[in-house]
Protein backbone atom coordinates (compact mmCIF):
# COMPACT_ATOMS: atom_id res chain seq x y z
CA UNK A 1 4.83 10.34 -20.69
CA UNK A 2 7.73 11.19 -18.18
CA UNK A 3 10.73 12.89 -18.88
CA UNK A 4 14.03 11.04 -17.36
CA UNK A 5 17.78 12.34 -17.64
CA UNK A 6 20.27 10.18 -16.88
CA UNK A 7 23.55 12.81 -15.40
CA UNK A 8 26.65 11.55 -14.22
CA UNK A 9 28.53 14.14 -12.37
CA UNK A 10 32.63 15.14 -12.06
CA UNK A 11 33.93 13.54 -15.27
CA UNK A 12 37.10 15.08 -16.04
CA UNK A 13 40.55 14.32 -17.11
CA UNK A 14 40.40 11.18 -14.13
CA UNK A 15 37.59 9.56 -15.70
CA UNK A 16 38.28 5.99 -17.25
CA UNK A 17 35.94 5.11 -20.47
CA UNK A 18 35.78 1.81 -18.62
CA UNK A 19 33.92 3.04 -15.53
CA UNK A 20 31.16 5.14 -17.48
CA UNK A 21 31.05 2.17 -19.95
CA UNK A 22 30.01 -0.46 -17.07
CA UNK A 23 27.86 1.96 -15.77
CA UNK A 24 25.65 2.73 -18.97
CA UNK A 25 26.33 0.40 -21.64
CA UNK A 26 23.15 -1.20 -21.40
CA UNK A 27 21.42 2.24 -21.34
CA UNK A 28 23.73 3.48 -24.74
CA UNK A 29 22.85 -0.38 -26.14
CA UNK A 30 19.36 1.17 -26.26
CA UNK A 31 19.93 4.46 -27.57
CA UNK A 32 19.55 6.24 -24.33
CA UNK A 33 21.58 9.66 -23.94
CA UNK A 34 23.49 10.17 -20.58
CA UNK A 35 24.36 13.48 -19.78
CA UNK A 36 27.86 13.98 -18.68
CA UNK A 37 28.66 16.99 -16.61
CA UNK A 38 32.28 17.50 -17.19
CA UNK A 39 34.92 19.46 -15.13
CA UNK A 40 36.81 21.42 -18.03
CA UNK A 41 40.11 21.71 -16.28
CA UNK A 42 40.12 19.84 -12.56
CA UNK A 43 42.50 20.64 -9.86
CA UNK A 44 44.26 17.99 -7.66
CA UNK A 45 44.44 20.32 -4.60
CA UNK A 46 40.20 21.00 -4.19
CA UNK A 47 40.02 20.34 -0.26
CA UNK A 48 36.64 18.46 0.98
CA UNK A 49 34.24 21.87 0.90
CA UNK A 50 33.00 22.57 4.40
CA UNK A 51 35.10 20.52 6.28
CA UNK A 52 33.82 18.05 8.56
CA UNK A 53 30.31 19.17 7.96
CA UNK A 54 31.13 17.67 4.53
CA UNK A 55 28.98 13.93 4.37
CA UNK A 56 31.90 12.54 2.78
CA UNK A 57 34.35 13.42 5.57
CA UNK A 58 34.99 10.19 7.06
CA UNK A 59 37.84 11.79 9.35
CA UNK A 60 40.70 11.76 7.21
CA UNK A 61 39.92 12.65 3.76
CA UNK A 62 41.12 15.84 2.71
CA UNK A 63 40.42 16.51 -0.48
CA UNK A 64 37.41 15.63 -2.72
CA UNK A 65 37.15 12.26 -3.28
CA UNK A 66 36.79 12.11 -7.31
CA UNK A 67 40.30 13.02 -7.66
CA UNK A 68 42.06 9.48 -7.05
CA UNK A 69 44.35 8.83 -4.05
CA UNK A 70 47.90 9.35 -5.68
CA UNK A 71 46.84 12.53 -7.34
CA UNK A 72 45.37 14.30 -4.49
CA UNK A 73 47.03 17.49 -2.60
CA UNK A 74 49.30 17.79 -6.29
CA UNK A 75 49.90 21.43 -7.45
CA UNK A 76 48.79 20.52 -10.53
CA UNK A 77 45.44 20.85 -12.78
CA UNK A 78 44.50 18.73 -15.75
CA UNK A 79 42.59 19.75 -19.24
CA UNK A 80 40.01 16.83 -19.66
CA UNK A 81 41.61 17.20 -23.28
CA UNK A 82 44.51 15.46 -22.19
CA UNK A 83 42.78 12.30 -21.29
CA UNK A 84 42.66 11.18 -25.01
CA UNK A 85 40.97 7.71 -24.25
CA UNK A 86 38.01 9.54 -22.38
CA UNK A 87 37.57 12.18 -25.29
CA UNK A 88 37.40 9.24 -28.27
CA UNK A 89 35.01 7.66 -25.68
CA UNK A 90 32.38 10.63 -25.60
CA UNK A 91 32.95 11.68 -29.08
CA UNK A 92 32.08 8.12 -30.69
CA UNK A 93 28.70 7.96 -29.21
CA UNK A 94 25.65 10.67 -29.59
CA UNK A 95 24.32 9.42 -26.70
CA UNK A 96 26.72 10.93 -24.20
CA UNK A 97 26.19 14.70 -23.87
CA UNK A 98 28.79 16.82 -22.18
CA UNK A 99 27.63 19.51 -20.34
CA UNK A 100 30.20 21.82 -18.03
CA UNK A 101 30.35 21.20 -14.57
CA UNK A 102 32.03 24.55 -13.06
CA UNK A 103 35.47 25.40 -14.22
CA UNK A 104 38.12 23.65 -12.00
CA UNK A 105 35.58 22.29 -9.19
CA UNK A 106 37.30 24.34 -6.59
CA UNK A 107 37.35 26.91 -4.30
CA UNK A 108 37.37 29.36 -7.16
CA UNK A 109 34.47 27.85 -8.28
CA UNK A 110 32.68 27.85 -5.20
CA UNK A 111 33.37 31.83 -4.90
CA UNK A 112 31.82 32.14 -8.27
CA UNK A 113 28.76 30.51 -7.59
CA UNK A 114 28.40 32.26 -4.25
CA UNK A 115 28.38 35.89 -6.19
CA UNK A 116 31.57 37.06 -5.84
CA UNK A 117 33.91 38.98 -8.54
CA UNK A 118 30.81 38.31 -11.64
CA UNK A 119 32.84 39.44 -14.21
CA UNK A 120 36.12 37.53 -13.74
CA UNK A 121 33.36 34.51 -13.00
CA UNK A 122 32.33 34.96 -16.38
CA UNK A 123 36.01 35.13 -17.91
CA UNK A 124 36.84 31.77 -16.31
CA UNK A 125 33.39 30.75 -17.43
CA UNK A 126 34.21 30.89 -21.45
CA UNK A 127 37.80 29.42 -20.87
CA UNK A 128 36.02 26.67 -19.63
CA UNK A 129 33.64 26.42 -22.46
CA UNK A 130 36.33 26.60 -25.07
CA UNK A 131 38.42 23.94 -23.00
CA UNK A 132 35.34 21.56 -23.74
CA UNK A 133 34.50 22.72 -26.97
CA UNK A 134 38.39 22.13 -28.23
CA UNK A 135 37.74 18.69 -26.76
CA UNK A 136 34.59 17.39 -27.96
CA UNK A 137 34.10 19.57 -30.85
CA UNK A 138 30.59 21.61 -29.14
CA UNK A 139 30.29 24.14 -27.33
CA UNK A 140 28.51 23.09 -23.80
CA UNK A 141 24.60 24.22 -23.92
CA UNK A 142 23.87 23.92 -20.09
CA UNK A 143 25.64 23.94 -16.83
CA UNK A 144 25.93 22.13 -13.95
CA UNK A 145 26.72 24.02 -10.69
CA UNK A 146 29.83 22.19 -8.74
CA UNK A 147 27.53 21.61 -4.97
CA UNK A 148 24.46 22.48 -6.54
CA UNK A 149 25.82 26.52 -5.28
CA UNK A 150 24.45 29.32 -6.80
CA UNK A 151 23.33 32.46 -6.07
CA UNK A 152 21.35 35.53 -7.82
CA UNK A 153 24.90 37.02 -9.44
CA UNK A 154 25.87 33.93 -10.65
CA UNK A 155 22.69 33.27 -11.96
CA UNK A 156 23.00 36.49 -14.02
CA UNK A 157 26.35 35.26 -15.71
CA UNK A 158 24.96 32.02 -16.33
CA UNK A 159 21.54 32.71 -18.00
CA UNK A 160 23.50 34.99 -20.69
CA UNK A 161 25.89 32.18 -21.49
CA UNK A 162 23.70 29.09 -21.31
CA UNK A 163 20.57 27.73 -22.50
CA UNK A 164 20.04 26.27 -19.31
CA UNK A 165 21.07 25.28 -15.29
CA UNK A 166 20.16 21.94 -13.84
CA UNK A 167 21.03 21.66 -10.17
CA UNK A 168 19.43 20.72 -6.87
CA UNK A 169 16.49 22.36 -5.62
CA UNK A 170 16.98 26.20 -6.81
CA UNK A 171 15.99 28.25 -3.99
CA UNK A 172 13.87 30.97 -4.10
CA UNK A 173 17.18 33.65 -3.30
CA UNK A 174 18.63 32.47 -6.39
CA UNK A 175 15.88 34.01 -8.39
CA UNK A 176 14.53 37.71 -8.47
CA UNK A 177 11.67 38.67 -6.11
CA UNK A 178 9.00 39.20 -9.21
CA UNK A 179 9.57 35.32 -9.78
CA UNK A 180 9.37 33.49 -6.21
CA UNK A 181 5.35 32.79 -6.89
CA UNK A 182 6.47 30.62 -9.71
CA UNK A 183 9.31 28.98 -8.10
CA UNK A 184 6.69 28.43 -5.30
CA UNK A 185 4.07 26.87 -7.52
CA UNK A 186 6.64 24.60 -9.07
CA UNK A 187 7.55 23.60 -5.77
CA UNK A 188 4.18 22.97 -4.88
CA UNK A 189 2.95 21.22 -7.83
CA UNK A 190 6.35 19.09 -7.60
CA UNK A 191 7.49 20.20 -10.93
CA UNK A 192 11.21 20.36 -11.73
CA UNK A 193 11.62 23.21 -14.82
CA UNK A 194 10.91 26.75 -14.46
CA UNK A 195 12.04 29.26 -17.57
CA UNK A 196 14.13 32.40 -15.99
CA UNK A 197 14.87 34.70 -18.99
CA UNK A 198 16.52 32.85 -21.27
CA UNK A 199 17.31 30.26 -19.35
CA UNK A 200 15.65 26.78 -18.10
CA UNK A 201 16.46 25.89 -14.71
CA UNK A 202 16.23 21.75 -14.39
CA UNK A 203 15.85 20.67 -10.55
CA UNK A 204 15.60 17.50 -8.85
CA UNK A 205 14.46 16.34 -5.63
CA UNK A 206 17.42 14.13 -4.76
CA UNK A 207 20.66 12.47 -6.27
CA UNK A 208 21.91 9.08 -5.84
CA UNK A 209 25.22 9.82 -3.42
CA UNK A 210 25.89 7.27 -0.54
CA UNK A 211 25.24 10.17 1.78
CA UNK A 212 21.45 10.09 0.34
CA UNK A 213 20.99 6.17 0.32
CA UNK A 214 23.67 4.86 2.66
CA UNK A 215 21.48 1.98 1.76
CA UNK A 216 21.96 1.64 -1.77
CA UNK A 217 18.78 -1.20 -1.52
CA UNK A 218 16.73 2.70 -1.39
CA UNK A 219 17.66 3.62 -4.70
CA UNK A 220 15.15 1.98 -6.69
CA UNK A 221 11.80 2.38 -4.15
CA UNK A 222 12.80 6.03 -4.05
CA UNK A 223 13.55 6.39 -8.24
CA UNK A 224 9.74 4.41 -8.58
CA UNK A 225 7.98 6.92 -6.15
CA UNK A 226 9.94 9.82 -7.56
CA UNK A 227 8.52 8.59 -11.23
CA UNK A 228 4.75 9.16 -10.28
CA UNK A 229 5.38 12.06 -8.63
CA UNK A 230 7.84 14.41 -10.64
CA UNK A 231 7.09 15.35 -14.78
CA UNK A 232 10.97 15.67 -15.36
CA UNK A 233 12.96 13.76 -13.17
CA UNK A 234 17.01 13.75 -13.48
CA UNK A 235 18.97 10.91 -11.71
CA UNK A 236 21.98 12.40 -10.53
CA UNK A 237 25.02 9.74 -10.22
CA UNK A 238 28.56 10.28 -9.17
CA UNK A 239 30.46 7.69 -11.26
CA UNK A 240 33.38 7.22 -8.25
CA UNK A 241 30.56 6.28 -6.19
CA UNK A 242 30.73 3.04 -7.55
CA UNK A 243 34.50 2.48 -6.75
CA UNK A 244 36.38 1.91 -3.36
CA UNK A 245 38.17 4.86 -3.73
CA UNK A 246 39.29 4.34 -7.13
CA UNK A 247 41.10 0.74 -5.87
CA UNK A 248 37.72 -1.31 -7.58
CA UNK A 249 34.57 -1.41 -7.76
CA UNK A 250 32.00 -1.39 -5.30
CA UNK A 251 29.86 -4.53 -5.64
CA UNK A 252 27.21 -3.32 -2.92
CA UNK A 253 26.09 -0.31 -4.62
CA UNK A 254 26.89 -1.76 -8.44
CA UNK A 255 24.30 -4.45 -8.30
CA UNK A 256 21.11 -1.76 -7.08
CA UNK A 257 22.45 -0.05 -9.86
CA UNK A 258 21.90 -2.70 -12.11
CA UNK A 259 18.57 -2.97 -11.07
CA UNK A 260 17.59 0.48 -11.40
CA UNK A 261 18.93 0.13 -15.42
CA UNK A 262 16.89 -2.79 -15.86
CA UNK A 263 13.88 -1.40 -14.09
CA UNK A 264 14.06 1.84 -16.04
CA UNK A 265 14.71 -0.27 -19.51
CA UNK A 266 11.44 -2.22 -18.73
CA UNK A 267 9.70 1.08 -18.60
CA UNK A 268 7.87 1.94 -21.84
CA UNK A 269 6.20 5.02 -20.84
CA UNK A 270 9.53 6.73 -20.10
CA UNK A 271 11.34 9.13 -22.44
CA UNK A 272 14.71 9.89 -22.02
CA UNK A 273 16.36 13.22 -22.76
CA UNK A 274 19.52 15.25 -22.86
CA UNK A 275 19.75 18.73 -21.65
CA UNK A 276 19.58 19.90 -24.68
CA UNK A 277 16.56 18.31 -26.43
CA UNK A 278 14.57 18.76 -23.01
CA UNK A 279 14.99 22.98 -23.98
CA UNK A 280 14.41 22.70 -27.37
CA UNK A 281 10.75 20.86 -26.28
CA UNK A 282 10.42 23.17 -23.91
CA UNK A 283 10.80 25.77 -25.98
CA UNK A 284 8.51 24.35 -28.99
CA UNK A 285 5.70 23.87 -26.15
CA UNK A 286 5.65 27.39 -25.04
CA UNK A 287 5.48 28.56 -28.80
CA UNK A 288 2.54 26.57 -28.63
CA UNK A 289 1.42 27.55 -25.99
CA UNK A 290 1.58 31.04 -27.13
CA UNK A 291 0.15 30.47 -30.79
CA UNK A 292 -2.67 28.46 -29.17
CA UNK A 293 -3.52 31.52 -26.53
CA UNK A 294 -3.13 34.15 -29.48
CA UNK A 295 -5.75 31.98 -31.25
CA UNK A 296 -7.69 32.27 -28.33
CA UNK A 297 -7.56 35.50 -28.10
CA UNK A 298 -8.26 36.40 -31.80
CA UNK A 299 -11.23 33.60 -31.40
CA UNK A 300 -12.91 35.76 -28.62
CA UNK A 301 -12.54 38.68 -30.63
CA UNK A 302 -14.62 37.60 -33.30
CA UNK A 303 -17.31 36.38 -31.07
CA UNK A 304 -17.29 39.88 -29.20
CA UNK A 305 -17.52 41.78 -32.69
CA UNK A 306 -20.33 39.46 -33.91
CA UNK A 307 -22.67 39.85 -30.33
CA UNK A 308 -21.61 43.81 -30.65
CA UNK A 309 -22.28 44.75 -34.58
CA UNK A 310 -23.83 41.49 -35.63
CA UNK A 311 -22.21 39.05 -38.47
């Protein structure tokens, strides 16, 4: 059976219940989680990273393009906490999972997760955990990395204060030397979960941005052929995708996405999974795993005594 997570990126204090509820109330309807990766406290002045090498510089935007029009270039950041509608969305249904998306999705951020200054990364790390935890009443289990950035440092500060990472494709220099032949055979064997530590790192071969399927008719060819391929495969959406810029919705891409939903519902050998409950069967497998090899092992034992001294 395949493993599917549903992740919807850059909710914060901006984020209408409306939007997320057209998105996914057919999936919910059905008792299918969506992971929400939530910006604890976003700032209104995070320019467009990388300028126009950005995808989503079109030649004018400035700033990133979840944080609507009339808000943008503000000196001013926002608590997700304070968007009271948004919070009594989430916390009515245990199908939406927060999990914390960076701190303030900006440059500080992007420092962070580049390697630089560790220890005040992991200060503004736990602000942002008890920012969501005042809000939805849990303490975030995973994280999300703003860019899909990381690096070895910030790996180290993550793996102590999370159960797990899902991102992009985690690169091999985001992971100690003694563990590239594993990242390598994941890679090769098109597997997205690989245990560092304490930690499970959750990668996935693509997301569903405009820049990856300016076509949104590529979404669902691209979801089917990622589903035979991939053991664990998390759709990554951007919930402003789906808008003109916040000034309504985008018919062109809503209707593929419809048909994704409906393709996915009609799928019975799917299972679908928060962050959460894909570590905690991780986790039970490799106690298995491990029971199963010392039984093995104990087995073998036996038969070696028995040939060597008889029964």
């Amino acid at each position: 059976m395949k493993r599917v997570l549903i992740r919807d990126d850059d909710v914060c204090y901006f984020t209408s219940p409306e939007i997320l509820d057209r998105l996914y109330h057919r999936l919910l309807e059905r008792s299918i989680p969506v992971n929400l990766s939530v910006i604890p406290k976003v700032s209104c002045t995070t320019p467009l990273p990388f300028g126009s090498d950005n995808p989503y510089f079109d030649g004018h935007l400035r700033y990133e393009p979840f944080i609507p029009p009339s808000f943008r270039g503000l000196l001013h950041s926002y608590e997700v906490g304070e968007n009271g509608a948004l919070v009594s969305y989430i916390g009515a249904s245990p199908y939406l999972a927060p999990t914390q998306h960076g701190v303030t999705h900006d440059q500080a951020d992007l420092s962070f997760l580049s390697g630089e200054a560790p220890l005040d990364f992991r200060q503004a790390l736990l602000q942002g955990k008890a920012m969501l935890e005042m809000a939805f009443g849990e303490s975030p289990t995973f994280f999300t990395p703003p860019w899909d950035r990381l690096s070895l440092p910030a790996m180290e500060v993550l793996q102590s204060e999370f159960q797990g990472v899902s991102a992009g494709f985690t690169r091999r220099r985001f992971l100690p030397v003694s563990d590239w032949g594993r990242y390598l055979l994941r890679r090769f064997q098109q597997r997205g979960l690989l245990r560092w530590k304490r930690c499970l790192l959750v990668t996935h071969p693509f997301d569903l941005s405009r820049f990856r399927f300016p076509n949104p008719r590529d979404l669902l060819p691209h979801i089917i052929l990622a589903l035979g391929q991939w053991d664990v495969l998390v759709l990554t959406n951007h919930y402003w995708e789906y808008l003109n810029d916040w000034s309504g919705w985008d018919q062109a891409r809503l209707k593929p996405w419809d048909e994704v939903v409906s393709y996915l519902l009609a799928r019975e050998d799917l299972k679908f999974e928060t962050f959460t409950s894909l570590e905690m069967a991780c986790r039970s497998a490799d106690a298995q795993s491990k029971d199963s090899d010392r039984q093995d092992s104990l087995h073998q034992l036996r038969n070696h005594a028995k040939w060597r001294y008889g029964p």
